[in-house]
PDB file of N, CA and C in Angstrom:
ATOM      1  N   UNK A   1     163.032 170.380 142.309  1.00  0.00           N
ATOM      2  CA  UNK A   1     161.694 170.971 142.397  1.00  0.00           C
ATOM      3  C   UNK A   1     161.526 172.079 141.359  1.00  0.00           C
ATOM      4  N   UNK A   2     162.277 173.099 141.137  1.00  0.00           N
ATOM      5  CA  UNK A   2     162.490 173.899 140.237  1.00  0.00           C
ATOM      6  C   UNK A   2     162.683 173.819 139.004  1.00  0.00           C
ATOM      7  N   UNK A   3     163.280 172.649 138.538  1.00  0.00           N
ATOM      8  CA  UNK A   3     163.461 172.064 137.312  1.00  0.00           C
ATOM      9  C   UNK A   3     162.125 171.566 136.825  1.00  0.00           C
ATOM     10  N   UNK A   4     161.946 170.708 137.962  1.00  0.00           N
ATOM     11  CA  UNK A   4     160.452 169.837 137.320  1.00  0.00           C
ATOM     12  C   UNK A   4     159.140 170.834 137.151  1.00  0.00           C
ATOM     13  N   UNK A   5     159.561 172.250 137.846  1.00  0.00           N
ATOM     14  CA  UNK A   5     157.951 173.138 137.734  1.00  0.00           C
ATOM     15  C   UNK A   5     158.177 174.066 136.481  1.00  0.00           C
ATOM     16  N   UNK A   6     159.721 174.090 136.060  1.00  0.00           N
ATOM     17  CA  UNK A   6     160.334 174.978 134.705  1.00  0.00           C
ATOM     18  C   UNK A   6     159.452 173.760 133.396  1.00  0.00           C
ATOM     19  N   UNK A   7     159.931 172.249 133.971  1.00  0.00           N
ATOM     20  CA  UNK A   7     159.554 172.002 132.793  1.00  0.00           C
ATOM     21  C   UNK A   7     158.012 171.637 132.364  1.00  0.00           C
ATOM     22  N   UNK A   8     157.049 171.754 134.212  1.00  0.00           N
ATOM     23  CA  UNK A   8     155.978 171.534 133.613  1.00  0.00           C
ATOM     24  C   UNK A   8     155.511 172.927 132.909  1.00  0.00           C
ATOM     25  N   UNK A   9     156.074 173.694 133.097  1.00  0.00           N
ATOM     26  CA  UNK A   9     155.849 175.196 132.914  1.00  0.00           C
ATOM     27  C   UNK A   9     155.893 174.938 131.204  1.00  0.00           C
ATOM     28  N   UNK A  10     157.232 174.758 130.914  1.00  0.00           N
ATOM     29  CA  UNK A  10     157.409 175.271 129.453  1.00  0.00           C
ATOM     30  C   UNK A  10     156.363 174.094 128.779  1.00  0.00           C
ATOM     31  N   UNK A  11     156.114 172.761 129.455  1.00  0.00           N
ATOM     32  CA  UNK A  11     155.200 171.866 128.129  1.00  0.00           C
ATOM     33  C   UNK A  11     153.644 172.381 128.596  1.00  0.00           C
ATOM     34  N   UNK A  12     153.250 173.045 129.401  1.00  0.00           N
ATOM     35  CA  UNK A  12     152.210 173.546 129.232  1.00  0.00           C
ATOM     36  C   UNK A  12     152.024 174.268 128.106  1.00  0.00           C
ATOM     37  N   UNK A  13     153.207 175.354 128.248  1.00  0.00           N
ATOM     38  CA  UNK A  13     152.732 176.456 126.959  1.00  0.00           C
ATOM     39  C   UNK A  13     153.041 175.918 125.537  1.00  0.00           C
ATOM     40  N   UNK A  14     153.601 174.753 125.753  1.00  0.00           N
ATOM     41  CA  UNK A  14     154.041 173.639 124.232  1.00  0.00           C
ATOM     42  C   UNK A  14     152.516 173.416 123.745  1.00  0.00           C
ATOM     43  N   UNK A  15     151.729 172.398 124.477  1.00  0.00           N
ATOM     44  CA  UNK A  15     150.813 172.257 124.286  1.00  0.00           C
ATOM     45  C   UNK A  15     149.588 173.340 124.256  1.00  0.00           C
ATOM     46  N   UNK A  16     149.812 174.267 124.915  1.00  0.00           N
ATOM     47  CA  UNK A  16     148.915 175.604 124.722  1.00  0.00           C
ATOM     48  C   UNK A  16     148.722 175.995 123.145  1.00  0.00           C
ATOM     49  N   UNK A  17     150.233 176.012 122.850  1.00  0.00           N
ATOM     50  CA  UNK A  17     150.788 176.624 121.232  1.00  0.00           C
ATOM     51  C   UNK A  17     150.007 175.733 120.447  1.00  0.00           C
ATOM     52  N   UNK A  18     150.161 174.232 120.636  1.00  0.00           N
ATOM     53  CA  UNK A  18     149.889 173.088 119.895  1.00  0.00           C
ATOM     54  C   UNK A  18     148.194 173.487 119.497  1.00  0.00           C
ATOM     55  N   UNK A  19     147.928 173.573 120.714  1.00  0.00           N
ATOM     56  CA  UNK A  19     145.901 173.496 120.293  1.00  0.00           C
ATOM     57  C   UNK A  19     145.798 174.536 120.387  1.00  0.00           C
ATOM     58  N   UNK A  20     146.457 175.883 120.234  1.00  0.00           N
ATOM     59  CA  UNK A  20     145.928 177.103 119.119  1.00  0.00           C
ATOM     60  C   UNK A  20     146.311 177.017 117.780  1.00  0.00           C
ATOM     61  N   UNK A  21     147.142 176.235 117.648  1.00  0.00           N
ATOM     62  CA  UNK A  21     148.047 176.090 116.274  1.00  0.00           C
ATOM     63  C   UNK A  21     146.707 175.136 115.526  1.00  0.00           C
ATOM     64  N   UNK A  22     146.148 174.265 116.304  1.00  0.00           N
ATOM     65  CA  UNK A  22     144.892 172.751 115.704  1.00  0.00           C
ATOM     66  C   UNK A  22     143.484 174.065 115.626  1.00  0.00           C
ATOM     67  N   UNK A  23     143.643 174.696 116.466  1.00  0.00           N
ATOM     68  CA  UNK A  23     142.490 175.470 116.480  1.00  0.00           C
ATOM     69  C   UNK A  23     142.312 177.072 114.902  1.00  0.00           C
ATOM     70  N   UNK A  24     143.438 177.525 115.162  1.00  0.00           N
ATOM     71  CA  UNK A  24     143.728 178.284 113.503  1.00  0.00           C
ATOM     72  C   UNK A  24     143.741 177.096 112.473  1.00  0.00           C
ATOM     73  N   UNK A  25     144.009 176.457 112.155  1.00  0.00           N
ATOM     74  CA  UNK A  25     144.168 175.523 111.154  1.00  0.00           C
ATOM     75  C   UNK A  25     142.874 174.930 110.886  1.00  0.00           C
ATOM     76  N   UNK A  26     141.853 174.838 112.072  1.00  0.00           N
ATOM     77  CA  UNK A  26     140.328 174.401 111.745  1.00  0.00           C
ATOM     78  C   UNK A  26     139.772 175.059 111.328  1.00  0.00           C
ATOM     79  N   UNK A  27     140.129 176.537 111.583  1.00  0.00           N
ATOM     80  CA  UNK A  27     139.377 177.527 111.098  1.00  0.00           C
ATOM     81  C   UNK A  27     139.733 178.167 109.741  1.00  0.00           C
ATOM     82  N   UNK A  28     140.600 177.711 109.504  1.00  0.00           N
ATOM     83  CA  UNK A  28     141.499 178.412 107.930  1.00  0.00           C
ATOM     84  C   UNK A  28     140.673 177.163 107.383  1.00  0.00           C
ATOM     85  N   UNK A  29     140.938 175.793 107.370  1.00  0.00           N
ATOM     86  CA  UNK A  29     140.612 175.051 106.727  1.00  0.00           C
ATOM     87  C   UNK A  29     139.018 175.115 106.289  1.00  0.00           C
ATOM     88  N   UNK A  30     137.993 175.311 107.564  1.00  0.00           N
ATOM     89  CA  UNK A  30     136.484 176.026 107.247  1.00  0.00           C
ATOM     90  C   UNK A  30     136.382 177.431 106.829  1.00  0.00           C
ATOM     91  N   UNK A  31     137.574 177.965 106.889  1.00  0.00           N
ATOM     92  CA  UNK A  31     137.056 179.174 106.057  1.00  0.00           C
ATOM     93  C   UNK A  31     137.442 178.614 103.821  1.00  0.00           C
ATOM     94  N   UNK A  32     138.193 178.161 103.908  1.00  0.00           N
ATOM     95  CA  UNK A  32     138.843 177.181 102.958  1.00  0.00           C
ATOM     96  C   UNK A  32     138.131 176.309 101.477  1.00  0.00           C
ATOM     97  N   UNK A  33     136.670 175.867 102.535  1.00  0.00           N
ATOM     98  CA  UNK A  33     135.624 174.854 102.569  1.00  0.00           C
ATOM     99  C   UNK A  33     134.445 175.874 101.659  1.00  0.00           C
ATOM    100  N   UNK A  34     134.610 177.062 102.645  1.00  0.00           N
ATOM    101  CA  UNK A  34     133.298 177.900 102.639  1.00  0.00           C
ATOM    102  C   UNK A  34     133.748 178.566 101.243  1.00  0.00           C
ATOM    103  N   UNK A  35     134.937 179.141 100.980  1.00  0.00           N
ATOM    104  CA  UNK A  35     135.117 179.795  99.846  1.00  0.00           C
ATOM    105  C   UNK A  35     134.792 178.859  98.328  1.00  0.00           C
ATOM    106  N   UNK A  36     135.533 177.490  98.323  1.00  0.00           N
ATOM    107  CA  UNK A  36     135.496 176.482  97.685  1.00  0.00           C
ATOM    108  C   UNK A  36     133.391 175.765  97.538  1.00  0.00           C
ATOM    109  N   UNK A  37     133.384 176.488  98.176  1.00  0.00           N
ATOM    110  CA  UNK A  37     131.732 175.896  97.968  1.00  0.00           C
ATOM    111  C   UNK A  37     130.868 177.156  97.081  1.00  0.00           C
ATOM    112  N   UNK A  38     131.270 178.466  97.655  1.00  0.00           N
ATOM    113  CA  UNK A  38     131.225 179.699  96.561  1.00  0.00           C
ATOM    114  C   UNK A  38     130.681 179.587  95.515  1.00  0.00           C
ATOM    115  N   UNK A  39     132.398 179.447  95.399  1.00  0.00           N
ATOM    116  CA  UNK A  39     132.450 179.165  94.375  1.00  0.00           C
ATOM    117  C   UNK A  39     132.143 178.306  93.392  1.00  0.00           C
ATOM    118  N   UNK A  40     131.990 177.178  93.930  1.00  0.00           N
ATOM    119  CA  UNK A  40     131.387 176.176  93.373  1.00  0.00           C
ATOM    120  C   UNK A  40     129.727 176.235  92.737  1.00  0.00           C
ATOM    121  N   UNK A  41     129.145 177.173  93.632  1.00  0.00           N
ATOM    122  CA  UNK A  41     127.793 177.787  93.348  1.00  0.00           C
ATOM    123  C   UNK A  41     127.570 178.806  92.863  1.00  0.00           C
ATOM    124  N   UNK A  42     129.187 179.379  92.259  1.00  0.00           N
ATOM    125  CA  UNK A  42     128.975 180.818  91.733  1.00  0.00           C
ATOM    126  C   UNK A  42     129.342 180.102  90.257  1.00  0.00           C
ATOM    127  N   UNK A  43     129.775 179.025  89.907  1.00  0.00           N
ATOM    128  CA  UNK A  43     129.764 178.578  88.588  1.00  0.00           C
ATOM    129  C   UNK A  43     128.539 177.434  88.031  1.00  0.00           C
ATOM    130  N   UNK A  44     127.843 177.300  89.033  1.00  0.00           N
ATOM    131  CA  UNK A  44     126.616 176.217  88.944  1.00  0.00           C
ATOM    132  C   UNK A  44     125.807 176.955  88.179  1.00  0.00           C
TER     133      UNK A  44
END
């Protein structure tokens, strides 16, 4: 019983990590997008 609630325990926070990790990475990548477009209009 203890084992199985340790390990739903720890893959919760696996997957917690996982989709903050997908969630920074969407946002670096749109911040990424936004600079690259800038710029793109600061040389147009």
């Amino acid at each position: 019983m203890t084992v199985l609630y340790l390990i739903h325990r720890t893959n919760g926070v696996t997957v917690h990590n996982i989709c903050k990790f997908l969630l920074y990475g969407q946002g670096l990548y749109a911040h990424c997008l936004q600079n690259c477009m800038l710029r793109a209009v600061m040389l147009l």
